[in-house]
PDB file of N, CA and C in Angstrom:
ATOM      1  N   UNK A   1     -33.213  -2.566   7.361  1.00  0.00           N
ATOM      2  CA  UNK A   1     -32.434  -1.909   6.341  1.00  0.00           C
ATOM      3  C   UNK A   1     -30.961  -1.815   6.757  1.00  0.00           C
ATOM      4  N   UNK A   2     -30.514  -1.650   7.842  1.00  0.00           N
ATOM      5  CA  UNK A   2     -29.312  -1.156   8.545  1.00  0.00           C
ATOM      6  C   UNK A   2     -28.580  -2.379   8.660  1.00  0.00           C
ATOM      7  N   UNK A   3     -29.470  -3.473   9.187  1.00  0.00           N
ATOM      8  CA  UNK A   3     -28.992  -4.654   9.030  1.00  0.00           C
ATOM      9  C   UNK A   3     -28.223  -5.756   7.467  1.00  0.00           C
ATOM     10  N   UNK A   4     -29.295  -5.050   6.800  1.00  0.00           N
ATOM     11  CA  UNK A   4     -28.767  -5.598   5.279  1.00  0.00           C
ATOM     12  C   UNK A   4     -27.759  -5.312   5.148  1.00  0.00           C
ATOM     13  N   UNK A   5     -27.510  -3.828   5.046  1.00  0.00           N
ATOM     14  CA  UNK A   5     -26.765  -3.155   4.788  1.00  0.00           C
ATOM     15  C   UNK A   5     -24.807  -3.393   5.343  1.00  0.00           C
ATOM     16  N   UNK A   6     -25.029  -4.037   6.989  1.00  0.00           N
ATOM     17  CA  UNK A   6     -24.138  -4.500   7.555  1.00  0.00           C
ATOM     18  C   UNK A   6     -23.729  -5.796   6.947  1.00  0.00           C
ATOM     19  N   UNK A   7     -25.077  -6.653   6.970  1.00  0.00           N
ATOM     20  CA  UNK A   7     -24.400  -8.277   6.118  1.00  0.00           C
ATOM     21  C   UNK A   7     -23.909  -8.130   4.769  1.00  0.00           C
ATOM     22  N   UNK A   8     -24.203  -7.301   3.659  1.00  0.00           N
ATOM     23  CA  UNK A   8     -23.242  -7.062   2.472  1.00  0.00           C
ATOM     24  C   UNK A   8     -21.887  -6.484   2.799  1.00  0.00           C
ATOM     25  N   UNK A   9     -22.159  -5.438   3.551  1.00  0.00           N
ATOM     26  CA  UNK A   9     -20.698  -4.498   4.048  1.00  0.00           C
ATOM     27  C   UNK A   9     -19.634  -5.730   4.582  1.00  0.00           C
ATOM     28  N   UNK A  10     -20.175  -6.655   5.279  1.00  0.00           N
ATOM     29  CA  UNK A  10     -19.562  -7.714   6.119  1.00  0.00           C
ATOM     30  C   UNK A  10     -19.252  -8.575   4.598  1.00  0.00           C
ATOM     31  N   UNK A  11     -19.917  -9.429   3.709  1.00  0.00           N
ATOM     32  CA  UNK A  11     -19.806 -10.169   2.722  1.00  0.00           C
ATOM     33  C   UNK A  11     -18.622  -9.393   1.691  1.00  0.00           C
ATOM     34  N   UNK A  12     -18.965  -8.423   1.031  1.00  0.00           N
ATOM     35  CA  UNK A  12     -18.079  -7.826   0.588  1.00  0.00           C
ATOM     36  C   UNK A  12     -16.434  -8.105   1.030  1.00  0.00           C
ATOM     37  N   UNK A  13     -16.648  -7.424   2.237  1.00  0.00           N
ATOM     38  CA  UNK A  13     -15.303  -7.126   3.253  1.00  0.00           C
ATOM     39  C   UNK A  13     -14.550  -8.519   3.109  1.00  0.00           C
ATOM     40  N   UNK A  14     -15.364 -10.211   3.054  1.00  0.00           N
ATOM     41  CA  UNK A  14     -14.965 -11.288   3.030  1.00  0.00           C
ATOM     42  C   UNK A  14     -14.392 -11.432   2.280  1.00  0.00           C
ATOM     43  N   UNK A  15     -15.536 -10.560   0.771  1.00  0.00           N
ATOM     44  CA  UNK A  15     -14.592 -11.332  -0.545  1.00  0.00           C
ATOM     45  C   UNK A  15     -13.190 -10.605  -0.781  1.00  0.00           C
ATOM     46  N   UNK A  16     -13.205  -9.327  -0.427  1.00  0.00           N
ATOM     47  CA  UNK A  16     -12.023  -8.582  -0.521  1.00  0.00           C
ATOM     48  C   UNK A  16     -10.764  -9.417  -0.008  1.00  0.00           C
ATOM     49  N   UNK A  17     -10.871  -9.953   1.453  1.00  0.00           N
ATOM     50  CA  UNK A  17     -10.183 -10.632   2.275  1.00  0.00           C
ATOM     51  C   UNK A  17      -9.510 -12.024   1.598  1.00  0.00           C
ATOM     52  N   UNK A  18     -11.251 -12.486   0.990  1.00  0.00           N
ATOM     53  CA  UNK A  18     -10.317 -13.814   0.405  1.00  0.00           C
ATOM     54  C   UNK A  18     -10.028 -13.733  -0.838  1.00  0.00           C
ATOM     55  N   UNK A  19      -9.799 -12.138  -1.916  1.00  0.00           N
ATOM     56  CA  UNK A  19      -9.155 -12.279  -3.005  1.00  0.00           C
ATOM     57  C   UNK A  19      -7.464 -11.968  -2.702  1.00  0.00           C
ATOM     58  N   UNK A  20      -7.567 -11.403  -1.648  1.00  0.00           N
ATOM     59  CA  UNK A  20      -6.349 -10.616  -1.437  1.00  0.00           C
ATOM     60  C   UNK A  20      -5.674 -12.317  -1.241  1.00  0.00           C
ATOM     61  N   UNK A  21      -5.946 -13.310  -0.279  1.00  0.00           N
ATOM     62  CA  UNK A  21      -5.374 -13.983   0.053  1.00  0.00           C
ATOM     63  C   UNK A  21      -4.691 -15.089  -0.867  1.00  0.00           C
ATOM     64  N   UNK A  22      -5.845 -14.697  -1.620  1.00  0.00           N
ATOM     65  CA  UNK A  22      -5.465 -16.085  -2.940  1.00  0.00           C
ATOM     66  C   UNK A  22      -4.204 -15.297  -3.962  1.00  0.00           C
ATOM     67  N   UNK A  23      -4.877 -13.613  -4.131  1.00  0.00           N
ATOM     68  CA  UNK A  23      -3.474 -13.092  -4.771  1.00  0.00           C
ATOM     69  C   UNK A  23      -2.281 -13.440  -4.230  1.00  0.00           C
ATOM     70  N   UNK A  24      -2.068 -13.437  -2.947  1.00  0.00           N
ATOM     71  CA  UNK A  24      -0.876 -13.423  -2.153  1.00  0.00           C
ATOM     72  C   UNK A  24      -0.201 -14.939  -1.806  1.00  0.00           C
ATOM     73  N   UNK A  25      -1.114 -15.516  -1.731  1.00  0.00           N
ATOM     74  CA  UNK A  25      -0.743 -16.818  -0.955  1.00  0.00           C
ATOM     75  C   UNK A  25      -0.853 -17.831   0.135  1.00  0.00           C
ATOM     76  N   UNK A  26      -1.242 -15.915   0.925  1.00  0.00           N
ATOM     77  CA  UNK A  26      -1.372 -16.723   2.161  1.00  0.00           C
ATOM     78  C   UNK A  26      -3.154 -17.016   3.138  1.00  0.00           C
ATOM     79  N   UNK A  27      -3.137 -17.828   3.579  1.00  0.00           N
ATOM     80  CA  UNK A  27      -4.566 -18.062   4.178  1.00  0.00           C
ATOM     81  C   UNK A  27      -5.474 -16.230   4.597  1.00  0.00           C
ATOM     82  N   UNK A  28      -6.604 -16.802   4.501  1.00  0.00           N
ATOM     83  CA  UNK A  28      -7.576 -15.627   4.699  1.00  0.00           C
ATOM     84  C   UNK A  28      -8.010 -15.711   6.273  1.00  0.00           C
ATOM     85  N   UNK A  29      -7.304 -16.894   7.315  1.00  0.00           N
ATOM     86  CA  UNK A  29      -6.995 -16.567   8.880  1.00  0.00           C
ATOM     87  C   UNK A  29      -5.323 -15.254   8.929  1.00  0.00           C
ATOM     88  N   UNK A  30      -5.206 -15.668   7.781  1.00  0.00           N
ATOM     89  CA  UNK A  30      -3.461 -14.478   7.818  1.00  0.00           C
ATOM     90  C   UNK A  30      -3.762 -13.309   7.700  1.00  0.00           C
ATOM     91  N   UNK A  31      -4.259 -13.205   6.640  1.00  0.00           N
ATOM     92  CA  UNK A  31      -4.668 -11.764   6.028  1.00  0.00           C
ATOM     93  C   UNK A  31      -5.726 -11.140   7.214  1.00  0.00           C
ATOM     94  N   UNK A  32      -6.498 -11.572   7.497  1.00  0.00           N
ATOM     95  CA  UNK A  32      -7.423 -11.592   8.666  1.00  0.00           C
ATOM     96  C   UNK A  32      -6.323 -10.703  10.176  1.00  0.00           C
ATOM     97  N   UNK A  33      -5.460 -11.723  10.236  1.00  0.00           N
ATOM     98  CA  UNK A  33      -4.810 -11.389  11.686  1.00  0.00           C
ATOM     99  C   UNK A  33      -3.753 -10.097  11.361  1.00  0.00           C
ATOM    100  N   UNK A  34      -3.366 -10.141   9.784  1.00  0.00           N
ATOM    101  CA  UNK A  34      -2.663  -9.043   9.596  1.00  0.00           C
ATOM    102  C   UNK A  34      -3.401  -7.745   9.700  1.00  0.00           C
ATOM    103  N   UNK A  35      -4.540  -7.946   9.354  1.00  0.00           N
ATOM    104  CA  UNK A  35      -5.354  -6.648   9.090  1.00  0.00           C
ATOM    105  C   UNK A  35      -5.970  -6.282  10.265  1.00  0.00           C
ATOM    106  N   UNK A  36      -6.243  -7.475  11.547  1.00  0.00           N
ATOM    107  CA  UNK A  36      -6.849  -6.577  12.591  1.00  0.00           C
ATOM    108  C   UNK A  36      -6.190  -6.787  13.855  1.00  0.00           C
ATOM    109  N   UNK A  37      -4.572  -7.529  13.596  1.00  0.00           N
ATOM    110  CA  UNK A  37      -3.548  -6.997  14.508  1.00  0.00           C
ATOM    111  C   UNK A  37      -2.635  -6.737  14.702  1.00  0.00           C
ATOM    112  N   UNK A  38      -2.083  -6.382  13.398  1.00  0.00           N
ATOM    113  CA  UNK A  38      -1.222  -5.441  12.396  1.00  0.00           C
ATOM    114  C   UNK A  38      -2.082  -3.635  12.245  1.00  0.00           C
ATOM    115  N   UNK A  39      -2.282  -4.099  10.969  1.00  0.00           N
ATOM    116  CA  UNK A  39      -2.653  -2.542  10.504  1.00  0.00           C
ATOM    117  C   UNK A  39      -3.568  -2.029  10.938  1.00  0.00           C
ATOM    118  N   UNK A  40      -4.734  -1.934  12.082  1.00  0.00           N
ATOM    119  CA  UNK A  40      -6.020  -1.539  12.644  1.00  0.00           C
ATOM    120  C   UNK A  40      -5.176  -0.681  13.702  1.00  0.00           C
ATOM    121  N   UNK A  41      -4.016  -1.720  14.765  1.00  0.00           N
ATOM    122  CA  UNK A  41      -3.271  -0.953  15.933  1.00  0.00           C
ATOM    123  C   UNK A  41      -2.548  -0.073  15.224  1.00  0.00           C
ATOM    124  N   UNK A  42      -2.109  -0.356  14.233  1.00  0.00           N
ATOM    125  CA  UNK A  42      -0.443   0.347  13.417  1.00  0.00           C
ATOM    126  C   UNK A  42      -1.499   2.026  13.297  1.00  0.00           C
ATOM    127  N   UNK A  43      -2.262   1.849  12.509  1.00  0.00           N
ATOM    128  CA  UNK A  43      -3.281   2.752  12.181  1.00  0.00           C
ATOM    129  C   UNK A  43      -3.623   3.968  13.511  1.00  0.00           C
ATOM    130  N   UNK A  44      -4.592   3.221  14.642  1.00  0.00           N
ATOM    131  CA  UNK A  44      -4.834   3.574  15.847  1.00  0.00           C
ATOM    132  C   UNK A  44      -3.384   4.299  16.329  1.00  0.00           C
ATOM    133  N   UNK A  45      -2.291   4.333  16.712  1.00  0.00           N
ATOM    134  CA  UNK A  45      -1.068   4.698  16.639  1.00  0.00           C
ATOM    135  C   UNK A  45      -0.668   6.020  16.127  1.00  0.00           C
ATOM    136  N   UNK A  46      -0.622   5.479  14.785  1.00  0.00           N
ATOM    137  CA  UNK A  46      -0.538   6.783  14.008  1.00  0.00           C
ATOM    138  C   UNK A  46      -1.548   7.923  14.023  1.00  0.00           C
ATOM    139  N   UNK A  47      -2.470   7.583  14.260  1.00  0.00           N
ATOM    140  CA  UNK A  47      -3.992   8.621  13.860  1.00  0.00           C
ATOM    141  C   UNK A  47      -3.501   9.445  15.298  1.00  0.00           C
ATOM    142  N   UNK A  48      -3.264   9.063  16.534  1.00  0.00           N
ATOM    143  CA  UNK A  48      -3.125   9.118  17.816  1.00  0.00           C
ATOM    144  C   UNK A  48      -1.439   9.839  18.002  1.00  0.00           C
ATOM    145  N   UNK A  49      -1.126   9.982  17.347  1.00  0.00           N
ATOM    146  CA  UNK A  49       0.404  10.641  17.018  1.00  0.00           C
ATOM    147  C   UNK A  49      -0.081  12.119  16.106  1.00  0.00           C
ATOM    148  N   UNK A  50      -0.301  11.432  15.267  1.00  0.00           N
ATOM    149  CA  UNK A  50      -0.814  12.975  14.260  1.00  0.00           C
ATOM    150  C   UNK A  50      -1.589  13.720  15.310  1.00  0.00           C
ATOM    151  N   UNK A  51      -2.750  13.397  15.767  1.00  0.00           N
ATOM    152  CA  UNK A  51      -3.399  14.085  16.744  1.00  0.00           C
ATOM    153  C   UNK A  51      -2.731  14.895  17.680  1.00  0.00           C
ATOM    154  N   UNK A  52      -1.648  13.934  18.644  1.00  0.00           N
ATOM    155  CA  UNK A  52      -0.595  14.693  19.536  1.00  0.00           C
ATOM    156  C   UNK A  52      -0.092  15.864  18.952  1.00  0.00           C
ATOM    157  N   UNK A  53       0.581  15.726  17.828  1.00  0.00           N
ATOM    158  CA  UNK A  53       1.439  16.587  17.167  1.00  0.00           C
ATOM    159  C   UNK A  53       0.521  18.015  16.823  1.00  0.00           C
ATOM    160  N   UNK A  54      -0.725  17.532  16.439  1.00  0.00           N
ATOM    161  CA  UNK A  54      -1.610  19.276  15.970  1.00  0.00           C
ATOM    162  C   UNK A  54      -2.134  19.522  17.065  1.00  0.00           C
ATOM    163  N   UNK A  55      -2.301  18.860  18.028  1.00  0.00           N
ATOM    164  CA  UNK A  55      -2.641  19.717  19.281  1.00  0.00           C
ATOM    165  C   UNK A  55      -1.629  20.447  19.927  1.00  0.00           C
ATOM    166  N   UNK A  56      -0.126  20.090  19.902  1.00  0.00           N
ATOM    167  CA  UNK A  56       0.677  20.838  20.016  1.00  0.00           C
ATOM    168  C   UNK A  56       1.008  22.475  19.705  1.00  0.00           C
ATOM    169  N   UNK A  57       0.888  21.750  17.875  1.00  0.00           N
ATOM    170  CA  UNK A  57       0.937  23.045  17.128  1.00  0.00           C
ATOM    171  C   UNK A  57      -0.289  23.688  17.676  1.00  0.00           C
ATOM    172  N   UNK A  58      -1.504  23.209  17.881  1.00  0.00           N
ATOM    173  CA  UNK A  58      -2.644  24.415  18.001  1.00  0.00           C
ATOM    174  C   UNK A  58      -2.139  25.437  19.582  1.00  0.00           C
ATOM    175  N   UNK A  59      -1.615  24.763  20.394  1.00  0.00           N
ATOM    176  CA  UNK A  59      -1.115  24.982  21.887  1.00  0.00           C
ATOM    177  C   UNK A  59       0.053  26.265  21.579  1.00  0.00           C
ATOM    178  N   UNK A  60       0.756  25.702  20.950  1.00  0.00           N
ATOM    179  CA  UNK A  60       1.298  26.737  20.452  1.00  0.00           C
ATOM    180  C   UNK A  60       1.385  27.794  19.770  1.00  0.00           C
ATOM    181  N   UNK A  61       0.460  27.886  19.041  1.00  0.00           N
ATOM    182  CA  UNK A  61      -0.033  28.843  18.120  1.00  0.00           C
ATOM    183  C   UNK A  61      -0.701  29.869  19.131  1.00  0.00           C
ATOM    184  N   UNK A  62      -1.608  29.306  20.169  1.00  0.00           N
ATOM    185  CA  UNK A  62      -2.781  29.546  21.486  1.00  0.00           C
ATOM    186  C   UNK A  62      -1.803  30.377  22.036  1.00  0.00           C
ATOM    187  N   UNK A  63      -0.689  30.109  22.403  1.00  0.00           N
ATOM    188  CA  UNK A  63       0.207  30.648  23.265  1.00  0.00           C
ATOM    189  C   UNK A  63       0.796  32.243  22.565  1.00  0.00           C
ATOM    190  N   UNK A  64       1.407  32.054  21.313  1.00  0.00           N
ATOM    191  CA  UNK A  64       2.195  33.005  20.215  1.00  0.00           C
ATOM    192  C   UNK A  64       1.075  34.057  20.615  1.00  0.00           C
ATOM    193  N   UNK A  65      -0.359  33.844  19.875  1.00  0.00           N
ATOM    194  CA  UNK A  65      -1.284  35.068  19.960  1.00  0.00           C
ATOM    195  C   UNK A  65      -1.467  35.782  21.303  1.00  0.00           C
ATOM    196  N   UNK A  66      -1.418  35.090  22.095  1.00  0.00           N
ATOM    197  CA  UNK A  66      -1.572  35.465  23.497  1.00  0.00           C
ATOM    198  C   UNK A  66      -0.669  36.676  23.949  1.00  0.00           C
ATOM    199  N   UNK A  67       0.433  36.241  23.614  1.00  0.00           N
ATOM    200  CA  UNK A  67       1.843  37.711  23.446  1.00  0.00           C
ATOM    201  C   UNK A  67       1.823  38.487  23.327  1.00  0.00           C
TER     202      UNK A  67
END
Protein backbone atom coordinates (compact mmCIF):
# COMPACT_ATOMS: atom_id res chain seq x y z
CA UNK A 1 0.00 0.00 0.00
CA UNK A 2 2.79 2.50 1.06
CA UNK A 3 4.54 1.56 -1.88
CA UNK A 4 1.72 2.47 -4.37
CA UNK A 5 1.19 5.19 -2.79
CA UNK A 6 5.01 6.43 -3.25
CA UNK A 7 4.99 5.38 -7.16
CA UNK A 8 1.86 7.79 -7.87
CA UNK A 9 3.26 10.49 -5.38
CA UNK A 10 6.59 9.97 -7.53
CA UNK A 11 4.42 9.88 -11.12
CA UNK A 12 2.41 12.75 -10.28
CA UNK A 13 5.49 14.80 -9.01
CA UNK A 14 6.87 13.86 -12.84
CA UNK A 15 3.94 15.13 -14.49
CA UNK A 16 3.95 18.33 -12.51
CA UNK A 17 7.76 18.62 -13.44
CA UNK A 18 7.20 18.00 -17.04
CA UNK A 19 4.16 20.44 -17.37
CA UNK A 20 5.97 23.11 -15.72
CA UNK A 21 8.78 22.54 -18.23
CA UNK A 22 6.90 22.59 -21.36
CA UNK A 23 5.02 25.83 -19.86
CA UNK A 24 8.35 27.41 -19.49
CA UNK A 25 10.61 26.14 -21.99
CA UNK A 26 13.03 24.78 -20.45
CA UNK A 27 14.05 20.91 -20.19
CA UNK A 28 12.54 18.79 -17.27
CA UNK A 29 16.69 17.92 -16.40
CA UNK A 30 16.35 22.08 -15.64
CA UNK A 31 13.42 22.30 -13.80
CA UNK A 32 14.62 19.15 -12.02
CA UNK A 33 18.11 20.79 -11.00
CA UNK A 34 16.29 24.04 -10.21
CA UNK A 35 14.03 22.47 -7.84
CA UNK A 36 16.47 20.21 -5.99
CA UNK A 37 19.49 22.58 -6.12
CA UNK A 38 17.99 25.75 -6.08
CA UNK A 39 14.82 25.85 -4.08
CA UNK A 40 15.07 22.53 -1.66
CA UNK A 41 18.72 24.35 -0.21
CA UNK A 42 17.15 28.00 -0.66
CA UNK A 43 14.20 26.50 1.44
CA UNK A 44 16.50 24.37 4.03
CA UNK A 45 18.18 27.95 4.69
CA UNK A 46 15.38 29.78 5.30
CA UNK A 47 13.34 27.25 7.48
CA UNK A 48 16.90 27.15 9.47
CA UNK A 49 16.99 31.05 9.84
CA UNK A 50 13.35 31.41 10.93
CA UNK A 51 14.15 28.74 13.45
CA UNK A 52 17.38 30.75 14.69
CA UNK A 53 15.43 33.83 14.98
CA UNK A 54 12.34 32.21 17.38
CA UNK A 55 14.66 30.53 19.39
CA UNK A 56 16.13 33.71 20.10
CA UNK A 57 12.97 35.41 20.76
CA UNK A 58 11.92 32.34 22.98
CA UNK A 59 15.64 32.88 24.89
CA UNK A 60 14.69 36.02 25.39
CA UNK A 61 11.45 36.08 26.48
CA UNK A 62 13.09 32.90 29.05
CA UNK A 63 15.35 35.50 30.26
CA UNK A 64 12.64 38.86 30.67
CA UNK A 65 10.41 36.41 33.00
CA UNK A 66 13.22 35.33 34.94
CA UNK A 67 13.66 39.17 36.29
Amino acid sequence: MLVEFVTELFAFCVFIMRTVATLTGLTYKEINAIVFLIVGPALVLLFFCLWRLEKRKSEKISRQRKV
